[in-house]
PDB file of N, CA and C in Angstrom:
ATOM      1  N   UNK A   1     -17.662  12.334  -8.739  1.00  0.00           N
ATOM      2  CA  UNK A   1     -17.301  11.660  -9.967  1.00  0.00           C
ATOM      3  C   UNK A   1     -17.048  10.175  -9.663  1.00  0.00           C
ATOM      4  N   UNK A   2     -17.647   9.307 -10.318  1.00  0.00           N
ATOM      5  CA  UNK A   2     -17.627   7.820 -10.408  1.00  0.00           C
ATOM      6  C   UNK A   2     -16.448   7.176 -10.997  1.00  0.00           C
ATOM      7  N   UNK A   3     -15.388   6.359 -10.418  1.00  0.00           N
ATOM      8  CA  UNK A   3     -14.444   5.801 -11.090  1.00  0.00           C
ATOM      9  C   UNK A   3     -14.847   4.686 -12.038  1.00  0.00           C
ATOM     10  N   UNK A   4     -13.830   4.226 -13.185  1.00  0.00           N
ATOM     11  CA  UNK A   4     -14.034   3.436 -13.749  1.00  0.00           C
ATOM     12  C   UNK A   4     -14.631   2.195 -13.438  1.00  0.00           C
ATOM     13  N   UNK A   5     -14.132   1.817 -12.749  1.00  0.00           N
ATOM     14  CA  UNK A   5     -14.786   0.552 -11.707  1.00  0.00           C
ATOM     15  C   UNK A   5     -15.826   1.079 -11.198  1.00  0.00           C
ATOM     16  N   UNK A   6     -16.537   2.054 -10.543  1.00  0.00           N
ATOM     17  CA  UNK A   6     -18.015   2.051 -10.238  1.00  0.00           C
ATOM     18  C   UNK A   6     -18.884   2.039 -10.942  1.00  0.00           C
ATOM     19  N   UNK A   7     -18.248   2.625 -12.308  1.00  0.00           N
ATOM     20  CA  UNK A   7     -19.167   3.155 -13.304  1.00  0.00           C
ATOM     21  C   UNK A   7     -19.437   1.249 -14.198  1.00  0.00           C
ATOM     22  N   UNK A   8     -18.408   0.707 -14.172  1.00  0.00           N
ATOM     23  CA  UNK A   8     -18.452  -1.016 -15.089  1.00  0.00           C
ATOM     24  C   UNK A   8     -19.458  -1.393 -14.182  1.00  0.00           C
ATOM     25  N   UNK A   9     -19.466  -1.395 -12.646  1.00  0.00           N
ATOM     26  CA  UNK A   9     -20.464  -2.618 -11.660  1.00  0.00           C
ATOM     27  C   UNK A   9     -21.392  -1.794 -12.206  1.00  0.00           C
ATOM     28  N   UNK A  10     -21.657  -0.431 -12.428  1.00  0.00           N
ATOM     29  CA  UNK A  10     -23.276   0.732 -12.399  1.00  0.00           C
ATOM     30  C   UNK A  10     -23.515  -0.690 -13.746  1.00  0.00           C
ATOM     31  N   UNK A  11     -23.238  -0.535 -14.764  1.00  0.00           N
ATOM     32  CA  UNK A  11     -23.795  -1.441 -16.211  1.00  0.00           C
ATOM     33  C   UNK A  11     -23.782  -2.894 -15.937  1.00  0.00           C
ATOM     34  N   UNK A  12     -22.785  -3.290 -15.648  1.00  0.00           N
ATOM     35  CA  UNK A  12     -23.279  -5.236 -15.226  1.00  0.00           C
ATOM     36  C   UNK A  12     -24.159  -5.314 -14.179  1.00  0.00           C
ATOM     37  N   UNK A  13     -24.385  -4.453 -13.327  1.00  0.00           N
ATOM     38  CA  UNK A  13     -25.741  -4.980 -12.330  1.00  0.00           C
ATOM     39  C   UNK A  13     -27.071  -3.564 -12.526  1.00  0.00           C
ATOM     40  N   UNK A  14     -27.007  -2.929 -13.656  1.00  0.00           N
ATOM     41  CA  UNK A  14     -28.344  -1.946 -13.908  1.00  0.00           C
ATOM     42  C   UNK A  14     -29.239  -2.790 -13.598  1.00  0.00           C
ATOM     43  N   UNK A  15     -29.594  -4.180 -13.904  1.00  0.00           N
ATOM     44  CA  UNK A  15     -30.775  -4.940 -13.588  1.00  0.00           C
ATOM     45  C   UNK A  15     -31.229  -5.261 -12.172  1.00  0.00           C
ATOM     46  N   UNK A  16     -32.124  -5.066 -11.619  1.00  0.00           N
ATOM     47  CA  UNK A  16     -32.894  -5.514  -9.939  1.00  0.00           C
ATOM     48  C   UNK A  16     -32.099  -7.209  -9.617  1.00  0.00           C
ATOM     49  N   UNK A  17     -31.156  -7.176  -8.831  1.00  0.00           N
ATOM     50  CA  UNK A  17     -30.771  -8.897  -8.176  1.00  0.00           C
ATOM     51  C   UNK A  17     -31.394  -9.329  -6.861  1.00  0.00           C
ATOM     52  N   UNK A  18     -31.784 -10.113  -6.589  1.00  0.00           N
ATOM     53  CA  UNK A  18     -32.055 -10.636  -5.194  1.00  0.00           C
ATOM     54  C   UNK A  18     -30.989 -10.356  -4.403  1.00  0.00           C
ATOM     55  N   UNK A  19     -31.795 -10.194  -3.057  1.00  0.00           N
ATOM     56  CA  UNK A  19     -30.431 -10.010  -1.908  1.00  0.00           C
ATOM     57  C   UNK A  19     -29.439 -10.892  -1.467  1.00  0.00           C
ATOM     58  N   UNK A  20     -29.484 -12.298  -1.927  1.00  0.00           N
ATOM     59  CA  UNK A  20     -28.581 -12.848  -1.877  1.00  0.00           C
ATOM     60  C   UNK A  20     -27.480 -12.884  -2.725  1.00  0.00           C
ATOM     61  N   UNK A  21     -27.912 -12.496  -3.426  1.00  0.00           N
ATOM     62  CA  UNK A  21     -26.690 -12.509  -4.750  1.00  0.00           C
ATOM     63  C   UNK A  21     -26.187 -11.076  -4.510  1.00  0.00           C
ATOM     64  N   UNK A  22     -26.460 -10.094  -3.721  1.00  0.00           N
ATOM     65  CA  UNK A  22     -26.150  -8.864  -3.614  1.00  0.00           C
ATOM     66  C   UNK A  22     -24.526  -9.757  -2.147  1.00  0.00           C
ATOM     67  N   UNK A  23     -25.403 -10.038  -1.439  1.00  0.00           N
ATOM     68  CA  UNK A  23     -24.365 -10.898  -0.415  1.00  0.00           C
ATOM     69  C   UNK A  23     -23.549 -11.588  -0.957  1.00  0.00           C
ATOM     70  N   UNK A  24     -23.709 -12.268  -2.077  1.00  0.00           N
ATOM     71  CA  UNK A  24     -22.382 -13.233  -2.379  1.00  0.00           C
ATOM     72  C   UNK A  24     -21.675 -12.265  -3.381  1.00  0.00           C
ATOM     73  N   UNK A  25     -21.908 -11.286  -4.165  1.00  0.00           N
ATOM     74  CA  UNK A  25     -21.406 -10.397  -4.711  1.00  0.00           C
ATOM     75  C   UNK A  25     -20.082  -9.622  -3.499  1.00  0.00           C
ATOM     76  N   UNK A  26     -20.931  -9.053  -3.000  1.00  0.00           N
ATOM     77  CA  UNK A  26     -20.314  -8.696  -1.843  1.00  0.00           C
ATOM     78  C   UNK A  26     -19.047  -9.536  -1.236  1.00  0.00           C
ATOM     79  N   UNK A  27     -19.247 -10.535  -1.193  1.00  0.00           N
ATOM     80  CA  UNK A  27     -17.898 -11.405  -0.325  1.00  0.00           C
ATOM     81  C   UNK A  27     -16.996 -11.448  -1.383  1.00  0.00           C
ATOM     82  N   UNK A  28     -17.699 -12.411  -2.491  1.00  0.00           N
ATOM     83  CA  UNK A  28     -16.616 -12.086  -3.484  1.00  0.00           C
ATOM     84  C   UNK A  28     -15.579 -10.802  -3.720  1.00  0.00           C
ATOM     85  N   UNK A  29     -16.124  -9.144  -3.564  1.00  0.00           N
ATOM     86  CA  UNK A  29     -15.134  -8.285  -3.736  1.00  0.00           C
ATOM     87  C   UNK A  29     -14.536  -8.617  -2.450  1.00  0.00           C
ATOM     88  N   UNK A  30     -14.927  -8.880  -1.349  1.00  0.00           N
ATOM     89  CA  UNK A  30     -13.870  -9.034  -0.368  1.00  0.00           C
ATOM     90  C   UNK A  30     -12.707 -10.042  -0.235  1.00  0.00           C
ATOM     91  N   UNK A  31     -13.942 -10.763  -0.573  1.00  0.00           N
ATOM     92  CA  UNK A  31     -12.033 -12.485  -0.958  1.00  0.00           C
ATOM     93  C   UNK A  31     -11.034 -11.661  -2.083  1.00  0.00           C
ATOM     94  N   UNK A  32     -11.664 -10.790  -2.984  1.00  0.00           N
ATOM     95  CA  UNK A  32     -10.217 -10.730  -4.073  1.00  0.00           C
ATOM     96  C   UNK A  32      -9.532  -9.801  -3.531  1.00  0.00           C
ATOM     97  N   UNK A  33     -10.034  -8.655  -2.537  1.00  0.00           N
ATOM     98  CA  UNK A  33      -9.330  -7.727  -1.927  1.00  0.00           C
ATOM     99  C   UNK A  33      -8.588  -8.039  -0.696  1.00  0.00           C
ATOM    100  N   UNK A  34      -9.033  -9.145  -0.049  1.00  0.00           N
ATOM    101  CA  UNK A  34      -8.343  -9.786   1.273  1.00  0.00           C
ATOM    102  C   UNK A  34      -7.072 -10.754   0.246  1.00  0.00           C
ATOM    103  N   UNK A  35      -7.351 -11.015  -1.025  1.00  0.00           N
ATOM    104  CA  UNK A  35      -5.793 -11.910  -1.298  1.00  0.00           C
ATOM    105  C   UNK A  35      -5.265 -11.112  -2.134  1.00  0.00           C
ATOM    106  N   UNK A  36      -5.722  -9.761  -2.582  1.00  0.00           N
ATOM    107  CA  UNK A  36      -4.256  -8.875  -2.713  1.00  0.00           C
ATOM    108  C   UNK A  36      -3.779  -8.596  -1.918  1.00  0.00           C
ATOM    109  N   UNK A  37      -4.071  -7.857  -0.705  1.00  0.00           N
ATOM    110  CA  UNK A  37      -3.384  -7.656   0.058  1.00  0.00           C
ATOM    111  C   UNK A  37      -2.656  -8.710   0.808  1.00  0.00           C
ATOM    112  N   UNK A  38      -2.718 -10.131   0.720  1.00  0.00           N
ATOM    113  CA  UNK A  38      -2.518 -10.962   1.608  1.00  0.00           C
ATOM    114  C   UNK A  38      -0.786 -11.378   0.316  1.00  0.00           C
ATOM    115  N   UNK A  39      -1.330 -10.890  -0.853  1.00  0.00           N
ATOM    116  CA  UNK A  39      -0.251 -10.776  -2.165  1.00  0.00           C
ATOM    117  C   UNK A  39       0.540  -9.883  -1.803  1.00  0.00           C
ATOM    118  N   UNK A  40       0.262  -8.701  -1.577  1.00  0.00           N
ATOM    119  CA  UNK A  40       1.183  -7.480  -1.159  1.00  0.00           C
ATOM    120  C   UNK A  40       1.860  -7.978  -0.145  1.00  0.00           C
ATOM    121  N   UNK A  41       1.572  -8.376   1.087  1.00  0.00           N
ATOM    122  CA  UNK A  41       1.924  -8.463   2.379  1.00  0.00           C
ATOM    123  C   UNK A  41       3.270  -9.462   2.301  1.00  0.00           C
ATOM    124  N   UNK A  42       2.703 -10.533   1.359  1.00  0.00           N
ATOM    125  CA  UNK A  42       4.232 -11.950   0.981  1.00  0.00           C
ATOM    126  C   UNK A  42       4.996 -11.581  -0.217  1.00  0.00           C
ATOM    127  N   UNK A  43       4.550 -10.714  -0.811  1.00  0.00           N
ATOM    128  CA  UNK A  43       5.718  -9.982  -1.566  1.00  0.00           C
ATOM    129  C   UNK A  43       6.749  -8.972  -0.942  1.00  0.00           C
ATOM    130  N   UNK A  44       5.919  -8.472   0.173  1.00  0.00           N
ATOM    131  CA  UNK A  44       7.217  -7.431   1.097  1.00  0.00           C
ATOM    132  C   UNK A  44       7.595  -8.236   2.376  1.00  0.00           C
ATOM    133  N   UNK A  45       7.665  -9.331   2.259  1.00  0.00           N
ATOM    134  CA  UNK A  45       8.540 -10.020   3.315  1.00  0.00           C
ATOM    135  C   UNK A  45       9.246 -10.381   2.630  1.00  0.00           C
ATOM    136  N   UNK A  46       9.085 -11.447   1.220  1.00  0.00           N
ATOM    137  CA  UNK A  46      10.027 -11.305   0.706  1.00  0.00           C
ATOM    138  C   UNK A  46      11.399 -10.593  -0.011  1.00  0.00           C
ATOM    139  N   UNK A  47      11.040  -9.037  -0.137  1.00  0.00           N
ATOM    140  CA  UNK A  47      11.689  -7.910  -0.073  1.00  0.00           C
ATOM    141  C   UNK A  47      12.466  -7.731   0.720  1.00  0.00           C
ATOM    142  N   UNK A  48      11.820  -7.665   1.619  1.00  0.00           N
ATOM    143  CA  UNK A  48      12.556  -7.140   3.070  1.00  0.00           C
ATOM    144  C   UNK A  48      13.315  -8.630   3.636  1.00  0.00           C
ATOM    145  N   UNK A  49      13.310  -9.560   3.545  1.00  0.00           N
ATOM    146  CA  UNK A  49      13.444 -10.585   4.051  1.00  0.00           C
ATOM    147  C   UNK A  49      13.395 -11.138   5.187  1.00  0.00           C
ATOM    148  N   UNK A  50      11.894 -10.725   5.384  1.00  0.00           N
ATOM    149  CA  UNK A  50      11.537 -11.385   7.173  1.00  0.00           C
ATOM    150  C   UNK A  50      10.871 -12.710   6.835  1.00  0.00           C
ATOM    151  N   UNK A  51      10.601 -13.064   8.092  1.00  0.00           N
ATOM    152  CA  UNK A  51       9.810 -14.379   8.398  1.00  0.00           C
ATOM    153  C   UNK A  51       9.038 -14.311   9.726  1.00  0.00           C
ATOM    154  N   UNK A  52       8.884 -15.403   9.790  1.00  0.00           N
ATOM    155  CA  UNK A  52       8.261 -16.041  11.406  1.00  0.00           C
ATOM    156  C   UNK A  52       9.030 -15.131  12.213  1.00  0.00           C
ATOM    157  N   UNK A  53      10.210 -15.246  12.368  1.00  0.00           N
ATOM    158  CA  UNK A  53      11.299 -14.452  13.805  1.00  0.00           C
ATOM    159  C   UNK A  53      11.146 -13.355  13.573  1.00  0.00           C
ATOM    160  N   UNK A  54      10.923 -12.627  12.620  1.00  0.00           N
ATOM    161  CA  UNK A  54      10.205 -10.975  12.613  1.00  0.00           C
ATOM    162  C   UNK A  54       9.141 -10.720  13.249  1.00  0.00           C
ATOM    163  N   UNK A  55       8.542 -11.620  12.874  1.00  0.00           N
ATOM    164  CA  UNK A  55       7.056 -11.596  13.778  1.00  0.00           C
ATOM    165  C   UNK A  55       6.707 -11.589  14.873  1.00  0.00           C
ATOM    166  N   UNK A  56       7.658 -12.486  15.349  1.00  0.00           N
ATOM    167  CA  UNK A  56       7.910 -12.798  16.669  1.00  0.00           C
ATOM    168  C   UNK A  56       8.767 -11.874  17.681  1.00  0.00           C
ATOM    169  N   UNK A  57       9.817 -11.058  17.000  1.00  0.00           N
ATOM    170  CA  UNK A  57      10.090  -9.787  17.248  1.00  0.00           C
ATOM    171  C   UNK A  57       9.808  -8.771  17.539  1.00  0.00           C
ATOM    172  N   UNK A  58       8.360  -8.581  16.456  1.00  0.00           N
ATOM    173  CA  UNK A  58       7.980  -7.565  16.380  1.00  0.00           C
ATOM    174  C   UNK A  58       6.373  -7.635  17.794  1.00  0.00           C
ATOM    175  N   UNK A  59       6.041  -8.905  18.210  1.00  0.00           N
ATOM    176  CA  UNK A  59       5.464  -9.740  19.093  1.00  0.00           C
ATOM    177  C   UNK A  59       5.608  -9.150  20.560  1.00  0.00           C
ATOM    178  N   UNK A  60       7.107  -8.595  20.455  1.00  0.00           N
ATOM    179  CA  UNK A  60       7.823  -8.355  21.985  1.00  0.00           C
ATOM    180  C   UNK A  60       8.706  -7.143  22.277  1.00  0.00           C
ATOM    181  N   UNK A  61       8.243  -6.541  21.106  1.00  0.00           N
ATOM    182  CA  UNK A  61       8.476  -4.563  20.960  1.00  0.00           C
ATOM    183  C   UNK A  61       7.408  -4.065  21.844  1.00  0.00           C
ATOM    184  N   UNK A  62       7.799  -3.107  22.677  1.00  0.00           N
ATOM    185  CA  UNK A  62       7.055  -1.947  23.416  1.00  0.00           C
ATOM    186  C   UNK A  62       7.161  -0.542  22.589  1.00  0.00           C
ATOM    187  N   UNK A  63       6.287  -0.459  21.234  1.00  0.00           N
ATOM    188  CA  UNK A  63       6.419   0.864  20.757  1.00  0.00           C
ATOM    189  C   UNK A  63       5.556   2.040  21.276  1.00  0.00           C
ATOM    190  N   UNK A  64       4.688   2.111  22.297  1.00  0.00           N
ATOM    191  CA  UNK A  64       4.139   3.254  22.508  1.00  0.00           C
ATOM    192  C   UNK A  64       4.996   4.297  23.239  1.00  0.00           C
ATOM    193  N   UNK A  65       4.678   5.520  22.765  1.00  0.00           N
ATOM    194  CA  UNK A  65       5.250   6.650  23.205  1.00  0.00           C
ATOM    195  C   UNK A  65       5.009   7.071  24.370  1.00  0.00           C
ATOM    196  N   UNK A  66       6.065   7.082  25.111  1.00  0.00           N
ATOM    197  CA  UNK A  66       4.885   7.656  26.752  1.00  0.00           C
ATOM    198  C   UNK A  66       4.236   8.650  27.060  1.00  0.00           C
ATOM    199  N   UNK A  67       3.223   8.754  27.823  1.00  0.00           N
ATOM    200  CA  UNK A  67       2.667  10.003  27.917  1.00  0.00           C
ATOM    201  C   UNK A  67       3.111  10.635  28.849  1.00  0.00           C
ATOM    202  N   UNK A  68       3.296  12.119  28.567  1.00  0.00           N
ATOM    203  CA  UNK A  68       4.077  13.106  29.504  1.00  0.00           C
ATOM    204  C   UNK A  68       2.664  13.845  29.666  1.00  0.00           C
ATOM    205  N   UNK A  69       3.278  14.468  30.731  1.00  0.00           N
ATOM    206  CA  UNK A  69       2.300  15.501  31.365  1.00  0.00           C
ATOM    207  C   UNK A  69       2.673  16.819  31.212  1.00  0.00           C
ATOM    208  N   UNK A  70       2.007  17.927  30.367  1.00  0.00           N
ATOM    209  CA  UNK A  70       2.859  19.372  30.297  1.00  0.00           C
ATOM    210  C   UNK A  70       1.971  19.973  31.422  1.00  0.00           C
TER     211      UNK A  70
END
């Protein structure tokens, strides 16, 4: 089943486009999806209230779990 959004691009591009415009189509969904998330990402720092020194924190954490031997 096709979501709403697949089914709107299926009708605005039913017509044959050149491959370049298939490429700049293309980036375009990626720039608006790389600055929501880049939206999400500075909305939950501001939440949480980190910054730079979080980063930098988080820079100089050793989180892997060690591996044991059974």
């Amino acid at each position: 089943m096709l979501t709403p959004l697949q089914l709107e691009l299926l009708k605005t591009f039913s017509r044959p486009i050149p491959d370049e415009q298939v490429r700049e189509i293309k980036q375009l969904l990626a720039d608006y999806f790389a600055r929501k998330v880049e939206d999400d990402v500075d909305a939950l720092f501001i939440e949480k209230g980190w910054d730079v020194s979080t980063i930098e924190n988080w820079a100089q954490e050793h989180n892997r779990t060690p591996y044991t031997h059974n």
